[in-house]
N, C-alpha and C. Protein backbone atom coordinates (compact mmCIF):
# COMPACT_ATOMS: atom_id res chain seq x y z
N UNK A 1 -4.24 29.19 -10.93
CA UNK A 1 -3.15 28.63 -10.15
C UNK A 1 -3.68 27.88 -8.93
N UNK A 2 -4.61 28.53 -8.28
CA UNK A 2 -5.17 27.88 -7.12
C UNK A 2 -5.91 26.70 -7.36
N UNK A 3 -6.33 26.43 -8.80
CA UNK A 3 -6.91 25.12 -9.27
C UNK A 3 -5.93 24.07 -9.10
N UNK A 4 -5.13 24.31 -9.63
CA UNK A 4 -3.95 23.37 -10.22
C UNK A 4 -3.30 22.53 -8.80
N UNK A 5 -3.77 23.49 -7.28
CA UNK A 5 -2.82 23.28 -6.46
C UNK A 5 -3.63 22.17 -5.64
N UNK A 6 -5.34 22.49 -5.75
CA UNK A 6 -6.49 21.99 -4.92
C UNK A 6 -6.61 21.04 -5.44
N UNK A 7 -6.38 20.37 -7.54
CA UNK A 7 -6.34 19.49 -8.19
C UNK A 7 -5.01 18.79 -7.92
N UNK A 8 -4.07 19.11 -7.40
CA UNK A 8 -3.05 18.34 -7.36
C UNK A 8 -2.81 17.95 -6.04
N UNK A 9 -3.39 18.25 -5.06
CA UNK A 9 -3.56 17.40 -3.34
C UNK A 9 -4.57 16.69 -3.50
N UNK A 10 -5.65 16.83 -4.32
CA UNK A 10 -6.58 15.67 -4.18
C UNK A 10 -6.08 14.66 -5.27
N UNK A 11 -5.27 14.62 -6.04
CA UNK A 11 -4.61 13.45 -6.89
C UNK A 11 -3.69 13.08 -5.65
N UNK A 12 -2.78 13.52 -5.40
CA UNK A 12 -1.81 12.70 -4.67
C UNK A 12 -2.82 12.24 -2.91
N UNK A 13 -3.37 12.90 -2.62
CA UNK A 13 -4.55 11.86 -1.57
C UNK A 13 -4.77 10.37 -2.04
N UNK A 14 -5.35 11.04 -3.48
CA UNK A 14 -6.07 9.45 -3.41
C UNK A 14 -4.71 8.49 -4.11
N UNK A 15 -3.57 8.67 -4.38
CA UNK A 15 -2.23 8.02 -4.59
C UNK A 15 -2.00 7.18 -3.25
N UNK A 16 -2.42 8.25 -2.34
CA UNK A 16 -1.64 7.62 -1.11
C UNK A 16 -2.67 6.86 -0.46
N UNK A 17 -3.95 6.88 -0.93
CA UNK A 17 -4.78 6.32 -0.35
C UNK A 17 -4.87 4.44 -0.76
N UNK A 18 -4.59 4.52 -2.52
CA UNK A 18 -4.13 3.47 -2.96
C UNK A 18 -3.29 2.66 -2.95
N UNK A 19 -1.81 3.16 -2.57
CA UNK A 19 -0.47 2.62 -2.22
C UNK A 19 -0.51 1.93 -0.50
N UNK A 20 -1.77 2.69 0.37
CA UNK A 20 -2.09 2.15 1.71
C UNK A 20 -3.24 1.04 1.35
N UNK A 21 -3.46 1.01 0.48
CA UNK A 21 -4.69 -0.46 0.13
C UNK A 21 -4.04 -1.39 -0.46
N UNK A 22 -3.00 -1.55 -1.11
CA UNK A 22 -1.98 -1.98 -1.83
C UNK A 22 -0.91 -2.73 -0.90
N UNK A 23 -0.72 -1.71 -0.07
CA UNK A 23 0.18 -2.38 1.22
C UNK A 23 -0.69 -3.46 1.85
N UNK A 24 -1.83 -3.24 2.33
CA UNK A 24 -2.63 -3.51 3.22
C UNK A 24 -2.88 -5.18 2.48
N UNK A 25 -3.26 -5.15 1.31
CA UNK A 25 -3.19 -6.73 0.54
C UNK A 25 -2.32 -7.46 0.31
N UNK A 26 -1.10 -6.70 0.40
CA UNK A 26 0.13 -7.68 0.56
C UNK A 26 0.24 -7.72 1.71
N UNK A 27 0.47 -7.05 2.50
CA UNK A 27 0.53 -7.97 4.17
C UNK A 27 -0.61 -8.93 4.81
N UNK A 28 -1.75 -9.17 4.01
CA UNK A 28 -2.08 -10.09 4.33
C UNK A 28 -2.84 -11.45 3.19
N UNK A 29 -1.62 -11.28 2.17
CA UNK A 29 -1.48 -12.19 0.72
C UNK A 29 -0.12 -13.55 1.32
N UNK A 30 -0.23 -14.62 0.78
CA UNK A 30 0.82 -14.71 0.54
C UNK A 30 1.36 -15.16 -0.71
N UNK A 31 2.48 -15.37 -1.16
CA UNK A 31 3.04 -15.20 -2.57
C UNK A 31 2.65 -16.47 -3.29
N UNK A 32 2.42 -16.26 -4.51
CA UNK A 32 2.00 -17.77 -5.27
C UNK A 32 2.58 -18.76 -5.86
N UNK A 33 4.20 -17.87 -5.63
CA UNK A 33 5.37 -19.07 -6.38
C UNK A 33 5.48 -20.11 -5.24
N UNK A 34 5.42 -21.35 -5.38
CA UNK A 34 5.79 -22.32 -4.47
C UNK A 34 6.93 -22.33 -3.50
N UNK A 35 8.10 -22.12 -4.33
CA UNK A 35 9.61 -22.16 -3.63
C UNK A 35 10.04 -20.46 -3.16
N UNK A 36 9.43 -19.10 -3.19
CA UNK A 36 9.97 -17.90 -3.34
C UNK A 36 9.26 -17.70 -2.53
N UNK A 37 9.32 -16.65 -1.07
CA UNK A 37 8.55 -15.96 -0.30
C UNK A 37 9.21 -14.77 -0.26
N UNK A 38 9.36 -13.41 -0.38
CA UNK A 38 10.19 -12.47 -0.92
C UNK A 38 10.69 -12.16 1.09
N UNK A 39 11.10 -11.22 1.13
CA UNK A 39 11.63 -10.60 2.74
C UNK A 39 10.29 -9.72 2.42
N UNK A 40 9.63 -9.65 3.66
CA UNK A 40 8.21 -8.44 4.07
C UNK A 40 9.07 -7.57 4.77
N UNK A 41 8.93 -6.26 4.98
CA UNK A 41 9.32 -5.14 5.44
C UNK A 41 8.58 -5.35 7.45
N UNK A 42 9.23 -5.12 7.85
CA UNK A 42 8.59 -5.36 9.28
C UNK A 42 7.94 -3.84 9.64
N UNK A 43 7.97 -3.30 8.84
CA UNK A 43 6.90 -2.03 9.02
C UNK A 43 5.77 -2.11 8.32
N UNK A 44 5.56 -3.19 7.70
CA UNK A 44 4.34 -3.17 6.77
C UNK A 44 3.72 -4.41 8.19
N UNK A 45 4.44 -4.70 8.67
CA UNK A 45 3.60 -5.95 9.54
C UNK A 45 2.26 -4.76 10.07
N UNK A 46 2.42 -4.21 10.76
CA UNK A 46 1.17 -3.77 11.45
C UNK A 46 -0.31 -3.56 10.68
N UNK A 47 -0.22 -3.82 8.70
CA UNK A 47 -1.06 -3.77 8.04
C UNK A 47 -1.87 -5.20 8.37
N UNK A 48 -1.23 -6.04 8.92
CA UNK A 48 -1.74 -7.76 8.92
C UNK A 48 -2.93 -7.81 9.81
N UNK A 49 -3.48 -8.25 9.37
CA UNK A 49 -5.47 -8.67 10.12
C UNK A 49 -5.05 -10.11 11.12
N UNK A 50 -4.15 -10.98 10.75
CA UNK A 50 -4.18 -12.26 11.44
C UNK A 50 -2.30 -11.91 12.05
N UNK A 51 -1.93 -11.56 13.16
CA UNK A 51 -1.05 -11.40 13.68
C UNK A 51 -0.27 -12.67 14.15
């Protein structure tokens, strides 16, 4: 049981570690359709390198 619990915080770590690298490339991507720029979340702004 104690496996299952030590195996299942280090899966969801590295989930959250990926979904924060994930964020981090879209806030500083921008979109490739010509005419579409979607709405950015203004909480993801603070991921942006060029402010």
């Amino acid at each position: 049981m104690e496996v299952k619990k030590i195996f299942g915080k280090g899966v969801m770590k590295c989930l959250n570690v990926l979904a924060l690298l994930l964020v981090m490339q879209t806030a500083n991507s921008a979109c490739i359709w010509v005419a579409h720029q979607p709405e950015f979340p203004e909480a993801a702004n603070k991921f942006k390198f060029n402010k």
